[in-house]
N, C-alpha and C. Protein backbone atom coordinates (compact mmCIF):
# COMPACT_ATOMS: atom_id res chain seq x y z
N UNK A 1 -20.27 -14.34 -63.38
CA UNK A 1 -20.86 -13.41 -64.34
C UNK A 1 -21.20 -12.10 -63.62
N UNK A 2 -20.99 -11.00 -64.20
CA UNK A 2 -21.42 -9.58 -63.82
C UNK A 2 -22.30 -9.29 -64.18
N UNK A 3 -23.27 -8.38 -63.60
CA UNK A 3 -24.45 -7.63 -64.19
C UNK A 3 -23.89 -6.22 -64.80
N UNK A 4 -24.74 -6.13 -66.29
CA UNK A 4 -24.32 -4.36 -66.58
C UNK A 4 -25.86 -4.13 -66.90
N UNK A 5 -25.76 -2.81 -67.39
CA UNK A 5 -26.86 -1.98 -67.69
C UNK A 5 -26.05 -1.38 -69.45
N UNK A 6 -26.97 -1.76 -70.70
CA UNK A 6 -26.78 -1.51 -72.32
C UNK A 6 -27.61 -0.32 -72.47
N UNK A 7 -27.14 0.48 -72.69
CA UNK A 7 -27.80 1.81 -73.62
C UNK A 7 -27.50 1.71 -74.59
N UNK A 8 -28.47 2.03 -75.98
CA UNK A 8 -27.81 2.16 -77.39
C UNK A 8 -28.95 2.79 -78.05
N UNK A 9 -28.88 3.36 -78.83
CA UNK A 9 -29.44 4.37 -79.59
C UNK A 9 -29.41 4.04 -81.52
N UNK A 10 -30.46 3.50 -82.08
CA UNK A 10 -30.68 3.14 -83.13
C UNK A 10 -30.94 4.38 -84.20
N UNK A 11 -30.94 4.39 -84.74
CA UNK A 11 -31.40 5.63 -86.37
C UNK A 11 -32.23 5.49 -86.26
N UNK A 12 -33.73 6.45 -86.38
CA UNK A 12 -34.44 6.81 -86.67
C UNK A 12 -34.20 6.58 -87.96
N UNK A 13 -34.35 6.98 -88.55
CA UNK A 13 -34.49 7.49 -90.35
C UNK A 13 -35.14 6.08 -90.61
N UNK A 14 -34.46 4.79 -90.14
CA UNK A 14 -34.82 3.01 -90.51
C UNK A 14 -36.36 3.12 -90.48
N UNK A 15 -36.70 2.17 -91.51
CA UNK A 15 -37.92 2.14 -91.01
C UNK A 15 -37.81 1.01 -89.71
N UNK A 16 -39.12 1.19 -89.00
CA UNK A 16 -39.93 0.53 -88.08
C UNK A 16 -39.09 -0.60 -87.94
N UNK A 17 -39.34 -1.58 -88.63
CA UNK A 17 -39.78 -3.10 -88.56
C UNK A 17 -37.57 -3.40 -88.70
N UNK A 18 -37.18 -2.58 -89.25
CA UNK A 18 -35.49 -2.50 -89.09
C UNK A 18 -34.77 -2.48 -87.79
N UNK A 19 -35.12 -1.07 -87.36
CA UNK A 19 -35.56 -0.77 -85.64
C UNK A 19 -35.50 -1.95 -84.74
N UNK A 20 -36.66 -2.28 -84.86
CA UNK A 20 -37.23 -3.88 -84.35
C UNK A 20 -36.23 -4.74 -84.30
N UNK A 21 -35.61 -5.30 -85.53
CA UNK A 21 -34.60 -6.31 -86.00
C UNK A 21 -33.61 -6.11 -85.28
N UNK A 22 -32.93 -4.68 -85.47
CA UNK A 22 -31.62 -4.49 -85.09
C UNK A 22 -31.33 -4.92 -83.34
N UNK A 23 -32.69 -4.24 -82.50
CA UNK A 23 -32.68 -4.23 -80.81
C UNK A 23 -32.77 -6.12 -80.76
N UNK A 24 -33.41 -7.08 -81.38
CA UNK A 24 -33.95 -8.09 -81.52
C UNK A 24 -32.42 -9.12 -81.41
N UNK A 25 -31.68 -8.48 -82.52
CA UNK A 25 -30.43 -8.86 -82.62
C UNK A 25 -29.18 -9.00 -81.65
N UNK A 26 -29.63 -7.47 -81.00
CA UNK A 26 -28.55 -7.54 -79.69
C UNK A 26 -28.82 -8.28 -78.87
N UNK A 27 -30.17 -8.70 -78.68
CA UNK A 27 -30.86 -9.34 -77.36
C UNK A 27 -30.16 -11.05 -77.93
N UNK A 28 -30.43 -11.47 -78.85
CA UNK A 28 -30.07 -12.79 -79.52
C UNK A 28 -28.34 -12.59 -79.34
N UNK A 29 -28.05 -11.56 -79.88
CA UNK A 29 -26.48 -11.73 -79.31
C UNK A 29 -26.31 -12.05 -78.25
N UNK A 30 -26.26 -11.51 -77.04
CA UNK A 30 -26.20 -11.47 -75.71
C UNK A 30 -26.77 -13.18 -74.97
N UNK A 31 -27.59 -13.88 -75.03
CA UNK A 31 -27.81 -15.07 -75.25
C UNK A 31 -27.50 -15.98 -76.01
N UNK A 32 -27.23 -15.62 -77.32
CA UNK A 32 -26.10 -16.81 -77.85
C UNK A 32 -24.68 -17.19 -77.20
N UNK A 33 -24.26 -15.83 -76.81
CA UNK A 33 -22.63 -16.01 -76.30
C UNK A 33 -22.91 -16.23 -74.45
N UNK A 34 -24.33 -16.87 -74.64
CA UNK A 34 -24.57 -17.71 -73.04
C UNK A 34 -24.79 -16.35 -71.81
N UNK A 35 -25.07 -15.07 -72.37
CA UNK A 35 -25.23 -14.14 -71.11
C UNK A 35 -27.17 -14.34 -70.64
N UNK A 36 -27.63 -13.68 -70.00
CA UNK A 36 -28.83 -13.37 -69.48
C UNK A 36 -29.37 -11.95 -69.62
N UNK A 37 -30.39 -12.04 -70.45
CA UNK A 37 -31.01 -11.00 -70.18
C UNK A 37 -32.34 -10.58 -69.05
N UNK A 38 -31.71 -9.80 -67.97
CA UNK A 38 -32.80 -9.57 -67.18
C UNK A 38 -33.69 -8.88 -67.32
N UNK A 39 -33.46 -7.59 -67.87
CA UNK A 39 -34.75 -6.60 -68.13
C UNK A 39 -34.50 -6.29 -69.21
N UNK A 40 -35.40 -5.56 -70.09
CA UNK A 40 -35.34 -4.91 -71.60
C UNK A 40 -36.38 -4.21 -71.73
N UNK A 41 -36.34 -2.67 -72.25
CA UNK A 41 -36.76 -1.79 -72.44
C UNK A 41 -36.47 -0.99 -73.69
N UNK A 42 -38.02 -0.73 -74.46
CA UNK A 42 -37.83 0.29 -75.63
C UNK A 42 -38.27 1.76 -74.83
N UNK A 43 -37.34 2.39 -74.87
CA UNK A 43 -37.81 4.26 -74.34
C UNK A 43 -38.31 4.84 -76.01
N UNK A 44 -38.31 4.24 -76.72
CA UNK A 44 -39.15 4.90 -77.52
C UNK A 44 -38.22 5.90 -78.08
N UNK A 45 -38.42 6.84 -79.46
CA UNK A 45 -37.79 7.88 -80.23
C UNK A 45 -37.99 9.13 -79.40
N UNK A 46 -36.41 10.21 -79.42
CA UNK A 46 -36.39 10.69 -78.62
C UNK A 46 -35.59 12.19 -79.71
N UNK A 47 -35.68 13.07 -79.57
CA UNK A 47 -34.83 13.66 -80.07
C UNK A 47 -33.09 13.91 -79.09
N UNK A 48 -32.54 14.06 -79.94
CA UNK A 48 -30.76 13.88 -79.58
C UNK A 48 -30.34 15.52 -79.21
N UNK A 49 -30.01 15.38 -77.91
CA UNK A 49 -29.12 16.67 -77.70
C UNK A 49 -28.45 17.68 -78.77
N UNK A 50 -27.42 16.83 -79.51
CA UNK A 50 -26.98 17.47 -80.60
C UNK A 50 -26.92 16.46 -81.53
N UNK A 51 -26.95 16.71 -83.01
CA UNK A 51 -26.78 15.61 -84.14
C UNK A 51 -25.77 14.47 -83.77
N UNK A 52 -25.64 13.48 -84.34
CA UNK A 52 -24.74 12.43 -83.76
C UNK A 52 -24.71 11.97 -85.87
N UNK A 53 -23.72 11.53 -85.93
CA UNK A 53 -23.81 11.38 -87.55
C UNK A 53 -25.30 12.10 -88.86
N UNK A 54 -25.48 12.94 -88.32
CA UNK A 54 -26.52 13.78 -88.96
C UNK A 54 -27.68 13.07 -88.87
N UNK A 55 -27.98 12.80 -87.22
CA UNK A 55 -29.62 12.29 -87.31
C UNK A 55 -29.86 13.46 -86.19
N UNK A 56 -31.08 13.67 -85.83
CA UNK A 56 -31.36 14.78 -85.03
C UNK A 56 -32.24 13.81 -83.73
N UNK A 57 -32.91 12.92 -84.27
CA UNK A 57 -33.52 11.33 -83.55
C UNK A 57 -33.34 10.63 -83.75
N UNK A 58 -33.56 9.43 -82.24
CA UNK A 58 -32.63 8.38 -82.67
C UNK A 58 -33.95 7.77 -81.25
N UNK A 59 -34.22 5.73 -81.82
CA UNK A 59 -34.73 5.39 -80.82
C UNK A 59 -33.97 4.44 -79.90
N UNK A 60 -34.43 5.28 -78.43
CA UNK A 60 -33.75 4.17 -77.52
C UNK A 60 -33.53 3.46 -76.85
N UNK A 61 -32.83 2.16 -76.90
CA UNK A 61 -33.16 0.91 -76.05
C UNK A 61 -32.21 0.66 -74.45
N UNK A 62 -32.77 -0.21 -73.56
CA UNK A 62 -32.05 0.35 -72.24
C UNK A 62 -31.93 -1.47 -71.80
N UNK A 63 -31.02 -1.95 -72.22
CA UNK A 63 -31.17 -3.80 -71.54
C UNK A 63 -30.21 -3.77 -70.22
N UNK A 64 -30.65 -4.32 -69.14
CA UNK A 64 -29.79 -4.94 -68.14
C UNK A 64 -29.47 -6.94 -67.55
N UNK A 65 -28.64 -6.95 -68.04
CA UNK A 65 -27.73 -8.32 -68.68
C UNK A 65 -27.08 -8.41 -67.36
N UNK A 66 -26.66 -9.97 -67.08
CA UNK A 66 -25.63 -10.87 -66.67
C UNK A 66 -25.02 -11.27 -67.82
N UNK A 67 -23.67 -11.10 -67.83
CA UNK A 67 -22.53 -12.09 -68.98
C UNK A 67 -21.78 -12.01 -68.42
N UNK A 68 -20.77 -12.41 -68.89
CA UNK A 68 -19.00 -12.70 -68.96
C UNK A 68 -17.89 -11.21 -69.66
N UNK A 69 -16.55 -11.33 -69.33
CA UNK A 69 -16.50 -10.44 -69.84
C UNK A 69 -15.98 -10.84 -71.65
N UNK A 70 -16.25 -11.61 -71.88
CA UNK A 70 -16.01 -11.96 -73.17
C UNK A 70 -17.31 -11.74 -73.91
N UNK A 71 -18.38 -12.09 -73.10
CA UNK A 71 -19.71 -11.52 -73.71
C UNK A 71 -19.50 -10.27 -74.25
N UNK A 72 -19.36 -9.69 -73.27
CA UNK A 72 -19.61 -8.20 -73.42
C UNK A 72 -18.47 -7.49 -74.26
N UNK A 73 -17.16 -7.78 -74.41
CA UNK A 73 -16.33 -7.74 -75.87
C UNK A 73 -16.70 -8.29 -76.92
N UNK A 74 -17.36 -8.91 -77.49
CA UNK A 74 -18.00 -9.30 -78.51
C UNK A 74 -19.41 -8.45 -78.68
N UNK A 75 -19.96 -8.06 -77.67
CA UNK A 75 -21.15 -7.46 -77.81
C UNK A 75 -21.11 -5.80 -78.78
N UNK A 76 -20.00 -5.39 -77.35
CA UNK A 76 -18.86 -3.93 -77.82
C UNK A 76 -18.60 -3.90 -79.38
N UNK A 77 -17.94 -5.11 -79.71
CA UNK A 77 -17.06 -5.08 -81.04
C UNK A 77 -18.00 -5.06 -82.01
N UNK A 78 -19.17 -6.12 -82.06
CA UNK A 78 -20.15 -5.77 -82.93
C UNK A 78 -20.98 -4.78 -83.17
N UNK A 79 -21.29 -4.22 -82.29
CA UNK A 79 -22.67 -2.99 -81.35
C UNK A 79 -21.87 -1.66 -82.55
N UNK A 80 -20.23 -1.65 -82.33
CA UNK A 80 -19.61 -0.83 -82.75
C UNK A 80 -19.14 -0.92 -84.09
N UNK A 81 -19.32 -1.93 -84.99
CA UNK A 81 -19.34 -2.01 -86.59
C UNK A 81 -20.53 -1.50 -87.07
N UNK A 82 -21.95 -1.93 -86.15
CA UNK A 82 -23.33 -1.54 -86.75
C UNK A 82 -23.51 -0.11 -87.28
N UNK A 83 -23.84 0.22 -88.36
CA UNK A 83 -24.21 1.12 -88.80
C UNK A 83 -25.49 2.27 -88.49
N UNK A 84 -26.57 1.00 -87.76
CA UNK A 84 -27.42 1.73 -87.67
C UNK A 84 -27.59 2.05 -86.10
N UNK A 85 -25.83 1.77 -85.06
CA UNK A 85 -26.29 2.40 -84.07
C UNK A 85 -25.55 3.79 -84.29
N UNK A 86 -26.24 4.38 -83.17
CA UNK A 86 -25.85 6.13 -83.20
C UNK A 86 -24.71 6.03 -82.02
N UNK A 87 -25.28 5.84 -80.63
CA UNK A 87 -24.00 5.44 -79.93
C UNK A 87 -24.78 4.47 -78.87
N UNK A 88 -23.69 3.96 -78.33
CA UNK A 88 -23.95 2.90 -77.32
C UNK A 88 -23.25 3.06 -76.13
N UNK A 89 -23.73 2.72 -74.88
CA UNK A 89 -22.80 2.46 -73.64
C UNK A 89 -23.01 1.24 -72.66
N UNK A 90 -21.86 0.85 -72.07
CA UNK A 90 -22.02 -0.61 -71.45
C UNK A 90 -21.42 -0.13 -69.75
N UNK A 91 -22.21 -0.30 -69.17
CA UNK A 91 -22.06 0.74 -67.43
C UNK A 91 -21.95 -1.22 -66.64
N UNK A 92 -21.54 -1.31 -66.15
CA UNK A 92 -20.72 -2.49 -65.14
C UNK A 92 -21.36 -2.04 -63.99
N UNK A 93 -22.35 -2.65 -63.10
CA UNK A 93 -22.97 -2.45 -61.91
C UNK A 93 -22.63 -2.96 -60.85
N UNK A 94 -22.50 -2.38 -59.73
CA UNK A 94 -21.80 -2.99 -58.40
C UNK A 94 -22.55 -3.73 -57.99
N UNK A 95 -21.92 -5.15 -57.36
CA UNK A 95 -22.31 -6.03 -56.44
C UNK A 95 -23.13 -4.72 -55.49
N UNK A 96 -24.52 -5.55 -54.84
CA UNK A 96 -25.06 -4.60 -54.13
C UNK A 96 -24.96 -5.93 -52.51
């Protein structure tokens, strides 16, 4: 298993308790398909460089995971149907 580092960026506009659900969800993803979550972090609502589908803020979450790489294609494929993310990135960390 590899370690990465998940950035993803949720809508603002959701209420609260949606927010909540959605980050809640990835974390339950990522452990159902047998990965590890090591750290997890809310950075909180942030305003966005430039609009990203016409939100101007967006809140954002920062997880660093052990999985597979099948984890993490399934993670991708779903992360990227969701509606209520803005964008996401999956960074692959070197053996140290």
């Amino acid at each position: 298993m590899n370690k990465y580092e998940i950035m993803f960026i949720v809508k603002s506009t959701i209420d609260a308790t949606e927010i909540k659900n959605t980050s809640e969800a990835y974390q339950k993803l990522v452990e159902n398909e047998k990965g590890k979550i090591i750290d997890f972090k809310e950075l909180g609502e942030k305003k966005l460089a430039y609009p990203i589908k016409k939100e101007v803020n967006g809140s954002y979450f920062v997880m660093q995971i052990e999985a597979s790489k099948e984890t993490i294609a399934e993670f991708d494929r779903k992360i990227s149907l969701d509606e209520n993310i803005l964008r996401h990135l999956i960074i692959r960390l070197d053996e140290e």
